[in-house]
C-alpha atoms as a PDB file:
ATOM      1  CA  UNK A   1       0.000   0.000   0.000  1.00  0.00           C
ATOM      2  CA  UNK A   2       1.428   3.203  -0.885  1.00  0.00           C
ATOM      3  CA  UNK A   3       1.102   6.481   0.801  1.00  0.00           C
ATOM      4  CA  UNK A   4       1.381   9.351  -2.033  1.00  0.00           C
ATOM      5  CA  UNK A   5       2.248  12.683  -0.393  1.00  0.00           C
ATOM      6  CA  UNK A   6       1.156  15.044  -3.116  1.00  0.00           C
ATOM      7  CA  UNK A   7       2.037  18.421  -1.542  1.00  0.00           C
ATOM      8  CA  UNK A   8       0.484  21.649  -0.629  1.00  0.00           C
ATOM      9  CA  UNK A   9      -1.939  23.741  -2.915  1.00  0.00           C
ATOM     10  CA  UNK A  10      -1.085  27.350  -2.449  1.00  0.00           C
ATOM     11  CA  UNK A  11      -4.493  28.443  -3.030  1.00  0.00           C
ATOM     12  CA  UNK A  12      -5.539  30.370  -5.795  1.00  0.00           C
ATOM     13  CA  UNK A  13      -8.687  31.978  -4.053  1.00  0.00           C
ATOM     14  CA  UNK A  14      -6.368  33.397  -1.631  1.00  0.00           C
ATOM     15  CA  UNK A  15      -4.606  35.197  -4.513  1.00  0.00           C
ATOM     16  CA  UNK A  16      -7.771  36.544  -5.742  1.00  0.00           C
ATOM     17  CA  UNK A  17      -8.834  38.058  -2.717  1.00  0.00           C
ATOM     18  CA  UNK A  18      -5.653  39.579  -2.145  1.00  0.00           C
ATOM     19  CA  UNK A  19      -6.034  41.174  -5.989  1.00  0.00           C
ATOM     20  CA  UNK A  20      -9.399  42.006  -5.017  1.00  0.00           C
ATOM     21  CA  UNK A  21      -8.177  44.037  -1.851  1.00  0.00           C
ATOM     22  CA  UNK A  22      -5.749  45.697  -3.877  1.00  0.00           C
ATOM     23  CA  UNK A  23      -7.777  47.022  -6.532  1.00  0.00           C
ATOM     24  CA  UNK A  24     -10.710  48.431  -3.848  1.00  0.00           C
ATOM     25  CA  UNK A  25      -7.701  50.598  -2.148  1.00  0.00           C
ATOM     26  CA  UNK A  26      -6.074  51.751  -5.518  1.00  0.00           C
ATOM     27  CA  UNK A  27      -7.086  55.558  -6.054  1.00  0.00           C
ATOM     28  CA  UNK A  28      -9.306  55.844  -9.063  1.00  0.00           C
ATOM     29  CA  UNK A  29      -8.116  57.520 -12.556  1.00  0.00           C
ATOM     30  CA  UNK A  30      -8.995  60.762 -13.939  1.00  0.00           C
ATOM     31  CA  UNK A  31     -11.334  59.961 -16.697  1.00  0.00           C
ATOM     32  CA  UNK A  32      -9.317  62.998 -18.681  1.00  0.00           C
ATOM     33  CA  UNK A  33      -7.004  62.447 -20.726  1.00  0.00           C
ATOM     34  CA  UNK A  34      -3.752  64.297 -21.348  1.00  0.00           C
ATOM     35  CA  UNK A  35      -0.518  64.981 -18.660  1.00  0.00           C
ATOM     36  CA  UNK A  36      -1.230  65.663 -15.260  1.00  0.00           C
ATOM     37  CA  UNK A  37      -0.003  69.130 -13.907  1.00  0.00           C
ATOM     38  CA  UNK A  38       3.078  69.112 -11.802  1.00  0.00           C
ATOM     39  CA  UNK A  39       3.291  68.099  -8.367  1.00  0.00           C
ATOM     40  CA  UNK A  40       4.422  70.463  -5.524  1.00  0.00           C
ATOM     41  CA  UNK A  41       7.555  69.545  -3.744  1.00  0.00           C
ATOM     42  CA  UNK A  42       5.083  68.509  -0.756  1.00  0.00           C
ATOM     43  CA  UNK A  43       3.124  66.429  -2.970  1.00  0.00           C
ATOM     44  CA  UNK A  44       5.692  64.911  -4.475  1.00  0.00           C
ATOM     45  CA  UNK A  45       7.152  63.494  -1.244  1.00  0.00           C
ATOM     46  CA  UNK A  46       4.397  61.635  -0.218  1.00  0.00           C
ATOM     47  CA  UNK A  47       3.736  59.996  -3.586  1.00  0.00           C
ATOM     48  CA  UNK A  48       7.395  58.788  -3.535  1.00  0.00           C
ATOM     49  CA  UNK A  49       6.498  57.622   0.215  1.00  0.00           C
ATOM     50  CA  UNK A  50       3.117  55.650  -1.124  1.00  0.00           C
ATOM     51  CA  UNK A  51       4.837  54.419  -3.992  1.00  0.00           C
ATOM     52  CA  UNK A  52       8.271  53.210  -1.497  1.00  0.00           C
ATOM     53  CA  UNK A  53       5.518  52.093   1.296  1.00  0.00           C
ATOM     54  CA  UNK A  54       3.625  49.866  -1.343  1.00  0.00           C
ATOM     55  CA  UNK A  55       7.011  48.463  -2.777  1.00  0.00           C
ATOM     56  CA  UNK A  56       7.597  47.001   0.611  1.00  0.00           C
ATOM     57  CA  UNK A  57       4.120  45.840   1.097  1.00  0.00           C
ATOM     58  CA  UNK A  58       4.050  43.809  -1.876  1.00  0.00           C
ATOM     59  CA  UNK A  59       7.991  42.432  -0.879  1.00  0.00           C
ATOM     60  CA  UNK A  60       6.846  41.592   2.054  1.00  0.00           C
ATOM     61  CA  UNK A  61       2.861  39.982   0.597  1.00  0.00           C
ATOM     62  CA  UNK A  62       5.367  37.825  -1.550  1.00  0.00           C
ATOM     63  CA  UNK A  63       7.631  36.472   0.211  1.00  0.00           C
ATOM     64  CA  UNK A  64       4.835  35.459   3.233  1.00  0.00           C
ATOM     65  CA  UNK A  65       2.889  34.004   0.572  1.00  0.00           C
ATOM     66  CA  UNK A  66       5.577  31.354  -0.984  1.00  0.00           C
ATOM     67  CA  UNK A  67       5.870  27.832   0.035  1.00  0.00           C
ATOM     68  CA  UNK A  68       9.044  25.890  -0.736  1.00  0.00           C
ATOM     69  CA  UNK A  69       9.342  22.016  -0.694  1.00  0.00           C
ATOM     70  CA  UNK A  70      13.076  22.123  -0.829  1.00  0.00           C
ATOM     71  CA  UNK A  71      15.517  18.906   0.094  1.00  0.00           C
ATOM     72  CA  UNK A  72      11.776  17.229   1.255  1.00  0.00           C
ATOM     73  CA  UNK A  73      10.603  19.980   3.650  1.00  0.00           C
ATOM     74  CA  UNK A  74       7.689  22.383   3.455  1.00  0.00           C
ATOM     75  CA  UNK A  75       7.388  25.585   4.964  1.00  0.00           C
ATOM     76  CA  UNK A  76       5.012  27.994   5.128  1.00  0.00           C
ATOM     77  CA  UNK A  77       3.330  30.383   7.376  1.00  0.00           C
ATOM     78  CA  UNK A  78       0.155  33.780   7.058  1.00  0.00           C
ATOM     79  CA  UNK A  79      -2.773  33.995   8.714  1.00  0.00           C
ATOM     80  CA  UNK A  80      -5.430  34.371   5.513  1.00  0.00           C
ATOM     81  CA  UNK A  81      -9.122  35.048   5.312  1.00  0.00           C
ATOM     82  CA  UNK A  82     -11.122  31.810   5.806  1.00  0.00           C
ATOM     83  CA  UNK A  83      -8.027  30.117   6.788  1.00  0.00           C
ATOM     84  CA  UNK A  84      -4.975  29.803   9.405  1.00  0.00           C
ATOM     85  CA  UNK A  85      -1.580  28.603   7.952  1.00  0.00           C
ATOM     86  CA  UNK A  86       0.581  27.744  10.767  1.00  0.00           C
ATOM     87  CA  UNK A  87       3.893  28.402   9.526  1.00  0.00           C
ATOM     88  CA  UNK A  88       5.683  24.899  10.702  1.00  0.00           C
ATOM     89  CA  UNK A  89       8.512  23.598   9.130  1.00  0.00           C
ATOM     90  CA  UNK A  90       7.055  20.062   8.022  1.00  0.00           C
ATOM     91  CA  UNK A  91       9.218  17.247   6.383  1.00  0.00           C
ATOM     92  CA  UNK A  92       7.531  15.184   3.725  1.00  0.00           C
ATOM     93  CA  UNK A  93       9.633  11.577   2.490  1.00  0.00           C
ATOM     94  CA  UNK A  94       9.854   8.072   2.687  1.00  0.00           C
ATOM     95  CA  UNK A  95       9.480   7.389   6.484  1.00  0.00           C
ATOM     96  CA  UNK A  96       9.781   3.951   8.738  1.00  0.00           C
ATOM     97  CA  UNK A  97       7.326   3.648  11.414  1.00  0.00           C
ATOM     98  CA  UNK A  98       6.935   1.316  14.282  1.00  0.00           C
ATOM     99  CA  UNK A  99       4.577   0.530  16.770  1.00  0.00           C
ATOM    100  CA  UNK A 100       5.204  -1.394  19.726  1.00  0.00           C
ATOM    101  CA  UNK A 101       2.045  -3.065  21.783  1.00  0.00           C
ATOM    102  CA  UNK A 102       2.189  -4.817  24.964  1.00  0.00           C
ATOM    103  CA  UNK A 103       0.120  -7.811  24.909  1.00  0.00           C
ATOM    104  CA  UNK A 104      -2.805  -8.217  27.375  1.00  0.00           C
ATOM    105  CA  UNK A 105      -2.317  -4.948  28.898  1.00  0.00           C
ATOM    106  CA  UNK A 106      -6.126  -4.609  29.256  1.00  0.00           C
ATOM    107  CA  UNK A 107      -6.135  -7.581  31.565  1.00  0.00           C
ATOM    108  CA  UNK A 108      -3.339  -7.021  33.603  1.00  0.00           C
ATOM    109  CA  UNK A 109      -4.936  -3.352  34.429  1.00  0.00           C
ATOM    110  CA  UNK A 110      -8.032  -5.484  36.033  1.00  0.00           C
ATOM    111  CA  UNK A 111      -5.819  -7.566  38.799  1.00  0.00           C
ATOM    112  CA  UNK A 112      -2.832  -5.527  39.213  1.00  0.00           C
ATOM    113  CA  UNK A 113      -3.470  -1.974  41.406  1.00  0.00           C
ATOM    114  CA  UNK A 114      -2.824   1.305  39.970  1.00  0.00           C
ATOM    115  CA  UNK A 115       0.961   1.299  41.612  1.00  0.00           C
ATOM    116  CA  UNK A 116       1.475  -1.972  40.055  1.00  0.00           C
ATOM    117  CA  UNK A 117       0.497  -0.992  36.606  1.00  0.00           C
ATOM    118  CA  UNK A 118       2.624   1.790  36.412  1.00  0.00           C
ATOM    119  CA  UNK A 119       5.374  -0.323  37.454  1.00  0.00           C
ATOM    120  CA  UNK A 120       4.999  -2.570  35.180  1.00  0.00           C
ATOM    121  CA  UNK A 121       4.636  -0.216  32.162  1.00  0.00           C
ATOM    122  CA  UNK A 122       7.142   1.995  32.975  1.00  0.00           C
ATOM    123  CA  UNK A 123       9.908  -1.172  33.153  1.00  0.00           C
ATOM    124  CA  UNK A 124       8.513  -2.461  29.660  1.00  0.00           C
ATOM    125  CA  UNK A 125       8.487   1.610  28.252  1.00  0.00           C
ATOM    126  CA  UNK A 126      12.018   2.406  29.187  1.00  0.00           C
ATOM    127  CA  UNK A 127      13.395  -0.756  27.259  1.00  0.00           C
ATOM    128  CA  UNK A 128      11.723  -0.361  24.862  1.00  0.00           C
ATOM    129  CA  UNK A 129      13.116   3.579  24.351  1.00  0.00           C
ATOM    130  CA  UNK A 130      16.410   2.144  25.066  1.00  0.00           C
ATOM    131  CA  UNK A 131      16.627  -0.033  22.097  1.00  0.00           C
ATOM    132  CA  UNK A 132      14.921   2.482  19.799  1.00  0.00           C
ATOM    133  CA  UNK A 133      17.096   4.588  20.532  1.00  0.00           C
ATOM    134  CA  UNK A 134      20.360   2.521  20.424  1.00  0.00           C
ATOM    135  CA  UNK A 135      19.503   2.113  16.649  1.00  0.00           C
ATOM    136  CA  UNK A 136      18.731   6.024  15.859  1.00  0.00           C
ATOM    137  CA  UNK A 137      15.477   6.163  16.130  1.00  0.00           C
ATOM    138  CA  UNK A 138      12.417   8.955  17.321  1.00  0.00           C
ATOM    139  CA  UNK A 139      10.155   8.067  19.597  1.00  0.00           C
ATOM    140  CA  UNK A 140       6.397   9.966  18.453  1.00  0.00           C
ATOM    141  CA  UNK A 141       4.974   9.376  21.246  1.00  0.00           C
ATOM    142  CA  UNK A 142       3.062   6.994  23.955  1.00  0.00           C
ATOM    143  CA  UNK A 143      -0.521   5.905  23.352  1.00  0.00           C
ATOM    144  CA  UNK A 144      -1.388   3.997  26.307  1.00  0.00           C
ATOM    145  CA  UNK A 145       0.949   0.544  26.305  1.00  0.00           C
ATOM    146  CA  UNK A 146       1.649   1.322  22.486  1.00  0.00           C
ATOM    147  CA  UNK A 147       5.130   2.819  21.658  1.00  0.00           C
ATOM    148  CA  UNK A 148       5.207   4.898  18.773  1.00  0.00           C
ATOM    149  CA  UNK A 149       8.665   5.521  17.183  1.00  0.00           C
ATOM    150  CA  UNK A 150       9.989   6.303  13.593  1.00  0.00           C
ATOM    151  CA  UNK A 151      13.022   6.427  11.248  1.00  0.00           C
ATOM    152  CA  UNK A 152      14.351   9.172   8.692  1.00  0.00           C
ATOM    153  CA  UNK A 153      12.223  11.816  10.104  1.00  0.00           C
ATOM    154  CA  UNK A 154      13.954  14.253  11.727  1.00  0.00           C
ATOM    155  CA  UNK A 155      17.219  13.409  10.063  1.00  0.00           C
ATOM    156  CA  UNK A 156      17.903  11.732   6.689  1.00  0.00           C
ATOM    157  CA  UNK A 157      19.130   8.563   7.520  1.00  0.00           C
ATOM    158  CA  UNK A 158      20.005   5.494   4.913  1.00  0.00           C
ATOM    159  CA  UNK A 159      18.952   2.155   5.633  1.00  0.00           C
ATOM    160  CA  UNK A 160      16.085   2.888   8.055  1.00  0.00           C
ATOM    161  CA  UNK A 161      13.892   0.441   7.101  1.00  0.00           C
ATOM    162  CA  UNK A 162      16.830  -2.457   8.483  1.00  0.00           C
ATOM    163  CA  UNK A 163      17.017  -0.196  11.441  1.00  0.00           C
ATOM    164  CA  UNK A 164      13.550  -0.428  12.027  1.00  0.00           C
ATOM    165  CA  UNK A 165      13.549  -4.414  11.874  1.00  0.00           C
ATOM    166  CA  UNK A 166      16.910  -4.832  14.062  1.00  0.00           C
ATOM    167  CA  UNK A 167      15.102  -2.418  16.711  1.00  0.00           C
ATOM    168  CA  UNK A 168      11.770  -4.772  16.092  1.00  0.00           C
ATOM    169  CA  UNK A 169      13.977  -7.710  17.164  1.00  0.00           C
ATOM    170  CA  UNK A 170      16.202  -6.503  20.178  1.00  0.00           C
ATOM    171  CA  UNK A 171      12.886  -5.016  21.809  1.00  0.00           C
ATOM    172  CA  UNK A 172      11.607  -8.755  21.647  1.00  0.00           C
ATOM    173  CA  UNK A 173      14.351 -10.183  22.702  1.00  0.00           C
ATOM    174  CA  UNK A 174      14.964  -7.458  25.553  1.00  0.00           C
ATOM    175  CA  UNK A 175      11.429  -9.188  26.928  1.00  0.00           C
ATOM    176  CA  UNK A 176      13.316 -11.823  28.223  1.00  0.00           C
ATOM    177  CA  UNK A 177      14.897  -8.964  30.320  1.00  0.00           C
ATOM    178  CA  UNK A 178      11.941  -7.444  31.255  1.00  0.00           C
ATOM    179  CA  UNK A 179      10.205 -10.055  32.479  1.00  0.00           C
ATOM    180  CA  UNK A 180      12.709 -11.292  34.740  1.00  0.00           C
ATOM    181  CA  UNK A 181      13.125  -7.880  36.700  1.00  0.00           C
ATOM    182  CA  UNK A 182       8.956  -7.883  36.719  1.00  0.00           C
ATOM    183  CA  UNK A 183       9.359 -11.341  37.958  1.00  0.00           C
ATOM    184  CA  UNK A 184      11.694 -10.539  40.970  1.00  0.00           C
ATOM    185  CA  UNK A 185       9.222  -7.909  41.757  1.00  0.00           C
ATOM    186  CA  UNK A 186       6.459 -10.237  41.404  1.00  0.00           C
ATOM    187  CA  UNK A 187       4.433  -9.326  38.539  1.00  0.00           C
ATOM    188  CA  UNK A 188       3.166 -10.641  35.657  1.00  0.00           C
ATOM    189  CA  UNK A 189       5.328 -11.440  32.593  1.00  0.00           C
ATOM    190  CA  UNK A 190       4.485  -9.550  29.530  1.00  0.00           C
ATOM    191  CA  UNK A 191       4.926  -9.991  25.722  1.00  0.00           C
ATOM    192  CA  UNK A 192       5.090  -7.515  22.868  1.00  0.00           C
ATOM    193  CA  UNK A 193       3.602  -7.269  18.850  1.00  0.00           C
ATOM    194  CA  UNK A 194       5.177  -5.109  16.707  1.00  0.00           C
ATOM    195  CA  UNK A 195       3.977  -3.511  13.676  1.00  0.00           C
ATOM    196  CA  UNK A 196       6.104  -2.090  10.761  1.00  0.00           C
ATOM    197  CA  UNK A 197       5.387  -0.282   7.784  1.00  0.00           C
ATOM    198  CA  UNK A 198       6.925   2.276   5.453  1.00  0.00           C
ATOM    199  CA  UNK A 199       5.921   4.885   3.426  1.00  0.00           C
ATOM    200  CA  UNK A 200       5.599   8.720   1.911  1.00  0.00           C
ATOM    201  CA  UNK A 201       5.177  10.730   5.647  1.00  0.00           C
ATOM    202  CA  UNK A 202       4.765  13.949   6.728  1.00  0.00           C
ATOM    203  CA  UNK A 203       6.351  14.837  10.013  1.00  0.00           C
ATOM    204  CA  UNK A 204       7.147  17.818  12.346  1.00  0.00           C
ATOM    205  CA  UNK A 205       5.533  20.088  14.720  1.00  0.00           C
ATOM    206  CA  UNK A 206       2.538  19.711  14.237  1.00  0.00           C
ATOM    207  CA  UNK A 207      -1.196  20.701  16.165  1.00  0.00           C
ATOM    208  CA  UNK A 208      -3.152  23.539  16.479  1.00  0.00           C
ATOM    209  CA  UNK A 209      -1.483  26.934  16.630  1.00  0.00           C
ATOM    210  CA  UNK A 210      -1.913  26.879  20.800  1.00  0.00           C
ATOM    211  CA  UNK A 211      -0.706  23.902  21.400  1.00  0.00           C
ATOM    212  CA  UNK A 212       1.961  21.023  18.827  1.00  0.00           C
ATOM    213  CA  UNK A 213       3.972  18.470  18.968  1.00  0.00           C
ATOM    214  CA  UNK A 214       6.587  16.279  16.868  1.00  0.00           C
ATOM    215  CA  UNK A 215       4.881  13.337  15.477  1.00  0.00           C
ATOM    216  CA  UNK A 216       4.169  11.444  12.214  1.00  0.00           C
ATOM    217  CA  UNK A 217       1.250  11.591   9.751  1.00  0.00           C
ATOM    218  CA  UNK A 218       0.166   9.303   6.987  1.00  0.00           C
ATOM    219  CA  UNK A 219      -0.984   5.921   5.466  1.00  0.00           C
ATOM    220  CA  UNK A 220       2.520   4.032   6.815  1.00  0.00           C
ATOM    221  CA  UNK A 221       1.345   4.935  10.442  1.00  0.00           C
ATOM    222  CA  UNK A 222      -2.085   3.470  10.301  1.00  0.00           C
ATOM    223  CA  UNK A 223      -0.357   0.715   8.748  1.00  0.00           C
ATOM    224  CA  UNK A 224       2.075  -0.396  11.050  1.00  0.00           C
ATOM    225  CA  UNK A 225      -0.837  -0.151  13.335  1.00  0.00           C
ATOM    226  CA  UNK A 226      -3.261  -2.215  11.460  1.00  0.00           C
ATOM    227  CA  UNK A 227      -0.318  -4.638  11.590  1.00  0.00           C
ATOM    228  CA  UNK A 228      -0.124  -4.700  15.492  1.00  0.00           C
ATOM    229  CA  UNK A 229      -3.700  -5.413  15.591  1.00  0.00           C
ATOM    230  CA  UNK A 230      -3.330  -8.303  12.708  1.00  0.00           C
ATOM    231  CA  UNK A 231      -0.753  -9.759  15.065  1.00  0.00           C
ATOM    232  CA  UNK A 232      -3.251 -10.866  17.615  1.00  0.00           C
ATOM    233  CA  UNK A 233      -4.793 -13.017  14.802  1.00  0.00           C
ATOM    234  CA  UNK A 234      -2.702 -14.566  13.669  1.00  0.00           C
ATOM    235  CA  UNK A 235      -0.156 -14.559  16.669  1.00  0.00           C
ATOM    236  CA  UNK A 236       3.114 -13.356  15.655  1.00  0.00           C
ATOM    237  CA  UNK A 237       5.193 -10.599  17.377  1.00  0.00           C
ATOM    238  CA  UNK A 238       6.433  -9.161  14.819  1.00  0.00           C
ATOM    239  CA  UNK A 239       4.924  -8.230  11.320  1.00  0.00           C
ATOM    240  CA  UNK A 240       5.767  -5.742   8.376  1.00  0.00           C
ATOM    241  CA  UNK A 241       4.582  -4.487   5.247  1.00  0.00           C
ATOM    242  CA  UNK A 242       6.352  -5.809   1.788  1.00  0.00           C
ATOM    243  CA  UNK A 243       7.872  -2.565   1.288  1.00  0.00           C
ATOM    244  CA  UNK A 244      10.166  -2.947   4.643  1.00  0.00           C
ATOM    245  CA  UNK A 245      10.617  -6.202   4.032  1.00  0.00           C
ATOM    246  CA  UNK A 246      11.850  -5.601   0.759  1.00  0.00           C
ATOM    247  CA  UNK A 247      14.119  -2.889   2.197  1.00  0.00           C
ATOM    248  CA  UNK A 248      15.423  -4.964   4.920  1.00  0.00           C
ATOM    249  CA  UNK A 249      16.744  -8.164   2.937  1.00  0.00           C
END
């Protein structure tokens, strides 16, 4: 499944508007024809002023207009009419995304007490950063017992897609780990599924304009989640799309 990112539109109503406000503030012409009589020195002072003043103004409406999609990011910021343009500085390429699930977390939650659970979910969370981590990658965020981390977002980096896998595999094995520390403590051993999918992303800061965050947006996220959930199925711990897989051999 492929995730086409197919850019921005800059909006051509906006530029309409904009010519519209121009014209309704431009002074109207003489209907007479011939040369107009020679301006004072006063006069002629503040129509070099208007004409300097309105220079800028359209500099400046330019240059806030523009969007550039240069080396695969997009940036663009103006507040419009009809419309709020944040002005983030968004990344848009190919993009690895995993998402890491403890099993059964539901049912622990009903026997264990609240001290307990966060216990146990803070031991299985700060492996599981660890080993993202160890293989360069950025963790999106936390959804409940799901770990959400990517590869080549922030920074261009080659081979992310075996990166992804590798960190797939230590994380699993780190369970072994995990579950002997949660054992000494006596609780409940866990296990993990993994999801992993790749695809055209867009990511950076990203929310309303009161309140953002880093994450990651598009098809290869719900992907590698539908492929968490397709775990429990057809119990495996670890599944990917073709396109990783393809990457990663």
């Amino acid at each position: 499944i492929n995730a086409e990112y197919m850019g921005f539109d800059a909006g051509d109503d906006d530029e309409e508007e904009e010519e519209e406000a121009e014209g309704e503030g431009e002074t109207p012409q003489a209907a007479e024809e011939g040369p107009a009589p020679p301006l004072g020195s006063s006069e002629l002072n503040a129509s070099l002023a208007l004409n300097a003043r309105k220079k800028r103004d359209d500099e400046d409406e330019t240059a806030s207009q523009q969007s550039s999609i240069k080396d695969g990011s997009v940036a663009g910021g103006k507040k419009k009419k009809g419309k709020v343009q944040l002005g983030l500085s968004l990344t848009a390429r190919k993009c690895t995304v995993m998402v890491i699930n403890m099993e059964s977390f539901n049912q622990k939650q009903r026997v264990l007490s609240p001290k307990d659970i966060i216990a146990v979910h803070s031991e299985y969370v700060t492996e599981m950063v660890k080993q993202v981590k160890a293989n360069r990658g950025v963790i999106d965020r936390f959804q409940g017992d799901r770990v959400f981390a990517s590869w080549n977002t922030l920074t261009i980096q080659g081979g992310h897609k075996p990166m992804a896998c590798k960190t797939a595999h230590q994380c699993k094995e780190a369970v072994t780990m995990i579950n002997q520390s949660l054992a000494r403590s006596g609780y409940p051993e866990i296990q993990l599924r993994i999801g992993i999918a790749c695809g055209n992303l867009l990511s950076g800061n990203i929310g309303s304009d009161s309140s953002r965050c880093f994450t990651v947006i598009g098809a290869g996220v719900n992907i590698a989640y539908c492929l968490d959930k397709l775990g429990k199925l057809l119990r495996t711990r670890i599944l990917c799309d073709s396109e990783t897989n393809e990457g990663a051999t």
